[in-house]
Protein backbone atom coordinates (compact mmCIF):
# COMPACT_ATOMS: atom_id res chain seq x y z
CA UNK A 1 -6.02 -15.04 -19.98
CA UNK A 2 -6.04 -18.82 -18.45
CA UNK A 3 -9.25 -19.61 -16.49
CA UNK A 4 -8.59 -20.90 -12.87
CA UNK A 5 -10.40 -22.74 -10.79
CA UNK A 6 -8.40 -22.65 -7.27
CA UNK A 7 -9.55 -25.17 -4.27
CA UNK A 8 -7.99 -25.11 -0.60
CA UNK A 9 -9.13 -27.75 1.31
CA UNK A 10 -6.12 -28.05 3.87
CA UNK A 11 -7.63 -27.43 7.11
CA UNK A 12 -11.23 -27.29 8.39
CA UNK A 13 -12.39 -23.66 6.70
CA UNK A 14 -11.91 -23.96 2.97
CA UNK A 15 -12.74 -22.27 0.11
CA UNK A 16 -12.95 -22.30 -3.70
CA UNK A 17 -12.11 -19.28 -6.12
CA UNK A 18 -12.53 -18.48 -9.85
CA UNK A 19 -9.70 -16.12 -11.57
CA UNK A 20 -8.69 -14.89 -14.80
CA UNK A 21 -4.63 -15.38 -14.58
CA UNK A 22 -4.14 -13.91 -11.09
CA UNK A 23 -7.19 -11.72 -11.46
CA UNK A 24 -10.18 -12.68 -8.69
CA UNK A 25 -13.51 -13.03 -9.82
CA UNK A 26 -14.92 -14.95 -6.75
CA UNK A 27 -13.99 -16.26 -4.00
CA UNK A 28 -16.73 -18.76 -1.97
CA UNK A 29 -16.50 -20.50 1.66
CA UNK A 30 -17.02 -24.05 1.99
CA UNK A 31 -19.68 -24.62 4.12
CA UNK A 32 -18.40 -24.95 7.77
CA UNK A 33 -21.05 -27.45 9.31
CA UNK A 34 -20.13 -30.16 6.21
CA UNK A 35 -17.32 -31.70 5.31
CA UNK A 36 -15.27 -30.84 2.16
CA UNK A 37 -16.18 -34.14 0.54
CA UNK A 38 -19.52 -32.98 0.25
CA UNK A 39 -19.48 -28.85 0.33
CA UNK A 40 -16.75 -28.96 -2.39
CA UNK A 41 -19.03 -29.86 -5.37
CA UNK A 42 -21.87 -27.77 -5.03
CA UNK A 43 -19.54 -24.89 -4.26
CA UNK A 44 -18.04 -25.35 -7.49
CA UNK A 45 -20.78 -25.62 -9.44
CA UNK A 46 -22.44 -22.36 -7.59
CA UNK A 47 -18.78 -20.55 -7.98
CA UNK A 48 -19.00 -21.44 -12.06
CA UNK A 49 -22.60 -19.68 -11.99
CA UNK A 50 -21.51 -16.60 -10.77
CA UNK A 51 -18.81 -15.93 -12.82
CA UNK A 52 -20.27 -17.23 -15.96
CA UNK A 53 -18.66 -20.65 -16.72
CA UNK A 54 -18.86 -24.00 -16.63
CA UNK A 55 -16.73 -26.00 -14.55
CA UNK A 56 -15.71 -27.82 -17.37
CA UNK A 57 -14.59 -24.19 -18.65
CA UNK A 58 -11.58 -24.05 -16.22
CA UNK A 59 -8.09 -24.41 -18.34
CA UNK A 60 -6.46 -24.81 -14.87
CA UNK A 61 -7.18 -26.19 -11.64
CA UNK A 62 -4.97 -25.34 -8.79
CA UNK A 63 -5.13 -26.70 -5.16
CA UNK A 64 -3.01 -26.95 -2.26
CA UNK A 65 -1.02 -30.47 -1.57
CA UNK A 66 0.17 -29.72 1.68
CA UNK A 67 0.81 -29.45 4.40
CA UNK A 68 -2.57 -29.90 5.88
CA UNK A 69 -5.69 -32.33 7.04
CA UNK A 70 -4.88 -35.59 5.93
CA UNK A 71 -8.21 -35.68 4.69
CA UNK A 72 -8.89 -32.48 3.12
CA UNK A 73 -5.88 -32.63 1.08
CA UNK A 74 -7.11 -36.06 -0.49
CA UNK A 75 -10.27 -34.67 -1.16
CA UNK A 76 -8.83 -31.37 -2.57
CA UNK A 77 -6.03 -33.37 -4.74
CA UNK A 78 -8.43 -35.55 -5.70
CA UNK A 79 -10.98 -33.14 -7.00
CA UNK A 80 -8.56 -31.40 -8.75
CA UNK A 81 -7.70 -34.05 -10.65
CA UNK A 82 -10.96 -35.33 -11.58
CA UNK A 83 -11.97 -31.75 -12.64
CA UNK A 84 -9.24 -31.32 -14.83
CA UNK A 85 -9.22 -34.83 -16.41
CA UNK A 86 -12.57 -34.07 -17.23
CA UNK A 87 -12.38 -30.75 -18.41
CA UNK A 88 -8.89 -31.67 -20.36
CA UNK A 89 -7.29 -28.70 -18.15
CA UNK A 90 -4.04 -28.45 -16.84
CA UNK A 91 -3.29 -28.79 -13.33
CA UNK A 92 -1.16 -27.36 -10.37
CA UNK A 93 -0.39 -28.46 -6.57
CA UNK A 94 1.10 -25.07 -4.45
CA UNK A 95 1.92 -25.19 -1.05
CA UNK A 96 0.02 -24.44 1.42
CA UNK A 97 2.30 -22.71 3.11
CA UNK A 98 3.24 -20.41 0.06
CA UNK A 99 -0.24 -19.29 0.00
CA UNK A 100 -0.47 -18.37 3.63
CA UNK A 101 3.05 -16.08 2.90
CA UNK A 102 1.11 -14.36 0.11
CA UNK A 103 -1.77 -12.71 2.51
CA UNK A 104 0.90 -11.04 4.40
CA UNK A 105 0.88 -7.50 3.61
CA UNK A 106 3.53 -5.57 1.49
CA UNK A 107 5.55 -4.19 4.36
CA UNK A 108 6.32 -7.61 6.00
CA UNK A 109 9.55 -8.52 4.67
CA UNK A 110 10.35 -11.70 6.26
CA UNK A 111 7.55 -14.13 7.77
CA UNK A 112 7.41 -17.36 9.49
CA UNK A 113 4.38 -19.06 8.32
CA UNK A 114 3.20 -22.77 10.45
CA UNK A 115 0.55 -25.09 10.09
CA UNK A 116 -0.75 -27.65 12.56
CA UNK A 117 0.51 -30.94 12.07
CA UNK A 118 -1.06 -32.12 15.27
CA UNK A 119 0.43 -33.70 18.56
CA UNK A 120 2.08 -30.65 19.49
CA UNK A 121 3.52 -29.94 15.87
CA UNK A 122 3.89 -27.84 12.77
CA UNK A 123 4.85 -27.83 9.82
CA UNK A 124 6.72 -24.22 9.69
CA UNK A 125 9.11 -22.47 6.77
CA UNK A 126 10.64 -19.02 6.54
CA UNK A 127 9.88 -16.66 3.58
CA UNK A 128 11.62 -13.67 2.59
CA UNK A 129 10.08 -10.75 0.62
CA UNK A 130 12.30 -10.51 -3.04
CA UNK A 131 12.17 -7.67 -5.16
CA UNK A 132 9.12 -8.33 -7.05
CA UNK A 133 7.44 -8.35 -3.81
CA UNK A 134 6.54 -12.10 -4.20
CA UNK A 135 7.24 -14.10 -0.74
CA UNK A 136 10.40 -16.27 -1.36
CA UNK A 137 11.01 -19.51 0.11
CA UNK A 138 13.98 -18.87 2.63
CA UNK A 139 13.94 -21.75 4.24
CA UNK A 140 12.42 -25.71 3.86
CA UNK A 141 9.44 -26.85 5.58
CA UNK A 142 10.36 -27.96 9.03
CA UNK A 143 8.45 -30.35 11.51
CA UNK A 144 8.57 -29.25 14.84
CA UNK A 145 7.11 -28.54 18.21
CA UNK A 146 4.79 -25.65 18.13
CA UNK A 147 6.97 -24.46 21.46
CA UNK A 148 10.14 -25.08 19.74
CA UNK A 149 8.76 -22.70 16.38
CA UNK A 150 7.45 -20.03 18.43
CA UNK A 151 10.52 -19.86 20.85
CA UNK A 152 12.99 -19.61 18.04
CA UNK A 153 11.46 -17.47 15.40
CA UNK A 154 14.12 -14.22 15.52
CA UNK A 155 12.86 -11.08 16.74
CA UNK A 156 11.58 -8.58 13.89
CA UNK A 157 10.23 -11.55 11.54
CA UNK A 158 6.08 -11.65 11.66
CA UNK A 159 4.13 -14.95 11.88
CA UNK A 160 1.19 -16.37 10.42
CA UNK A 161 -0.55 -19.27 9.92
CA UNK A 162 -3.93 -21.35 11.33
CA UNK A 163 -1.96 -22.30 14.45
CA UNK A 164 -2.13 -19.25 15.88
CA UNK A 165 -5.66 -19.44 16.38
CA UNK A 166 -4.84 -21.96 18.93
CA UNK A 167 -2.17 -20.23 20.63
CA UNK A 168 -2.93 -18.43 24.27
CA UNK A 169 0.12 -16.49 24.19
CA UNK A 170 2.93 -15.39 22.02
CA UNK A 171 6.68 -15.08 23.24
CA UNK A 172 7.23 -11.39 23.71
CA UNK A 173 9.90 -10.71 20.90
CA UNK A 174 6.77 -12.78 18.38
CA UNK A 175 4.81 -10.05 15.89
CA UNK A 176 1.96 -11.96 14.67
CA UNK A 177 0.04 -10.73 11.99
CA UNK A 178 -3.90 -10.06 12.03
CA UNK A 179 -5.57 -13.10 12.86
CA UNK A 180 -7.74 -12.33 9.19
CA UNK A 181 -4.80 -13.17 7.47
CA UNK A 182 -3.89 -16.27 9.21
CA UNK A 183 -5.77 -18.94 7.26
CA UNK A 184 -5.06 -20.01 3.41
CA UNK A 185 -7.10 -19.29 0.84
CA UNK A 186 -8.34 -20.24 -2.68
CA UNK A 187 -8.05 -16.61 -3.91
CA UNK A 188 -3.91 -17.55 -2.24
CA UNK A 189 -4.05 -20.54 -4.31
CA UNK A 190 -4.84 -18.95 -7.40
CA UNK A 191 -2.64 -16.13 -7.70
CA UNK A 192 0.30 -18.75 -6.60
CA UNK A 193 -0.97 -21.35 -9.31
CA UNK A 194 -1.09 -18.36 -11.96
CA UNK A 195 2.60 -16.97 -11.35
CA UNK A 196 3.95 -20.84 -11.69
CA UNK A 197 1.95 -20.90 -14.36
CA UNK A 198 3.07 -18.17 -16.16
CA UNK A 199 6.82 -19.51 -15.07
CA UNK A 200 6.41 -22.86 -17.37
CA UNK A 201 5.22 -25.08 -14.46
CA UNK A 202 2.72 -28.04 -14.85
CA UNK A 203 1.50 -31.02 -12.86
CA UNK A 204 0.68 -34.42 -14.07
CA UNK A 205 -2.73 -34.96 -13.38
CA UNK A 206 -1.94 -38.90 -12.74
CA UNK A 207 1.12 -38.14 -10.65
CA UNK A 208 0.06 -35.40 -7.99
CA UNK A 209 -0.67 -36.02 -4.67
CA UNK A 210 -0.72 -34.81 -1.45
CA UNK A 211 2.80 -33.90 0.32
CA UNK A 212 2.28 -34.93 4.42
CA UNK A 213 4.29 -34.09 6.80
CA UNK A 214 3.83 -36.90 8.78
CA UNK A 215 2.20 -40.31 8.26
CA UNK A 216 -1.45 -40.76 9.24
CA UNK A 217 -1.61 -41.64 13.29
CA UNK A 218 -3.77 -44.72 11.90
CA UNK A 219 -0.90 -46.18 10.28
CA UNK A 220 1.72 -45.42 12.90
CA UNK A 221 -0.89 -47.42 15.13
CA UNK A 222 -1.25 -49.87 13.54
CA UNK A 223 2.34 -50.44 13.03
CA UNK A 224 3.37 -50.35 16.48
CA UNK A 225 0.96 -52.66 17.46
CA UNK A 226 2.44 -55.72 14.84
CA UNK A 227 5.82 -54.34 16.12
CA UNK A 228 4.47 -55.26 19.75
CA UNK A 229 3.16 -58.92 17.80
CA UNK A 230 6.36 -60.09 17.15
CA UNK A 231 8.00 -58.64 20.16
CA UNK A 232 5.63 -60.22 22.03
């Protein structure tokens, strides 16, 4: 049995999650009124206490790399990495979007799971149910208008995903799943992080980092203003 420590920190609600392999011990919120640079610690350190461990007791820390907040996936990533330098654990990035497929419930075959990537955006990607019953990739992550996602997503295929709690109104051949599932989690993360585990995968701890979708609107700024310098 490996001992997992699982952080999602890709949007505004996160969460942190203790398992044995893919077996949930706890599961705790962030705390919604702080930011995950400072409710990530303590909720670690409270999440250990309950089940019995240290933090330094992990032998893997998982966390999701993306999509997501530019922001919360630093501070996730970079958790991560601390925690498992420190506690000479292993550790995993999963996608964000992998563990949003996973909540979907057994008799949803195929799913269309999106993430804002704001300005109109997501980041969306097909899965397809394979005979394990794990949610297969069936597609690449794709940037697009949230419009453009919604209007083309084939009739009979459910969505999910954090979007949707901004959406009004869905097209009317568009199943969307119960809004409880729509959101990631770090329960998600684990069980993802324990199956590539189990499959041979590791992370450097040096080399992983957070996988954007986009460039930060800061930097496109600020580049199009020295574009407009030497135009000008």
């Amino acid at each position: 049995m490996v001992r997992i420590l699982a952080l999602e920190t890709s949007g505004v609600a996160g969460s942190v999650a203790a398992l044995d392999d893919d077996n949930l011990l706890a599961e705790l919120e962030l705390n919604p009124r702080q930011r995950s640079a400072q409710s990530l610690a303590p909720a670690l350190v409270e999440l250990a206490a309950r089940v019995g461990w240290r933090v330094i007791d992990a032998q893997l820390i998982a966390v999701t790399v993306g999509p997501g907040s530019f922001t919360g996936l630093r501070v996730g990533v970079t958790t991560a990495k601390t925690l498992a330098y420190a506690a000479g654990a292993e550790v995993l990035g999963v996608s964000t979007l992998e563990t949003i497929a996973l909540r979907a419930p057994a008799d949803v075959a195929e799913l269309s799971a999106a993430i804002d990537a704001q300005r109109g955006d997501v980041v969306a990607q097909a899965f397809r149910r394979g005979a394990d019953g794990w949610p297969e990739p069936a597609s690449a992550e794709r940037l697009t208008p949230l419009t453009e996602w919604l209007d083309r997503v084939p009739a009979g295929i459910a969505i999910s995903g954090p979007i949707l709690h901004k959406v009004k109104s869905l097209p009317s051949q568009v199943r969307a799943l119960d809004p409880s599932l729509w959101d990631p989690t770090a329960a998600a993360v684990g069980r993802v992080a324990a199956r590539l585990y189990r499959g041979g995968r590791r992370d450097d701890v040096w080399a992983l980092a957070p996988r954007y979708s986009r460039r930060p609107a800061a930097e496109e700024k600020l580049e199009e203003r020295e574009r407009m310098k030497d135009e000008g």
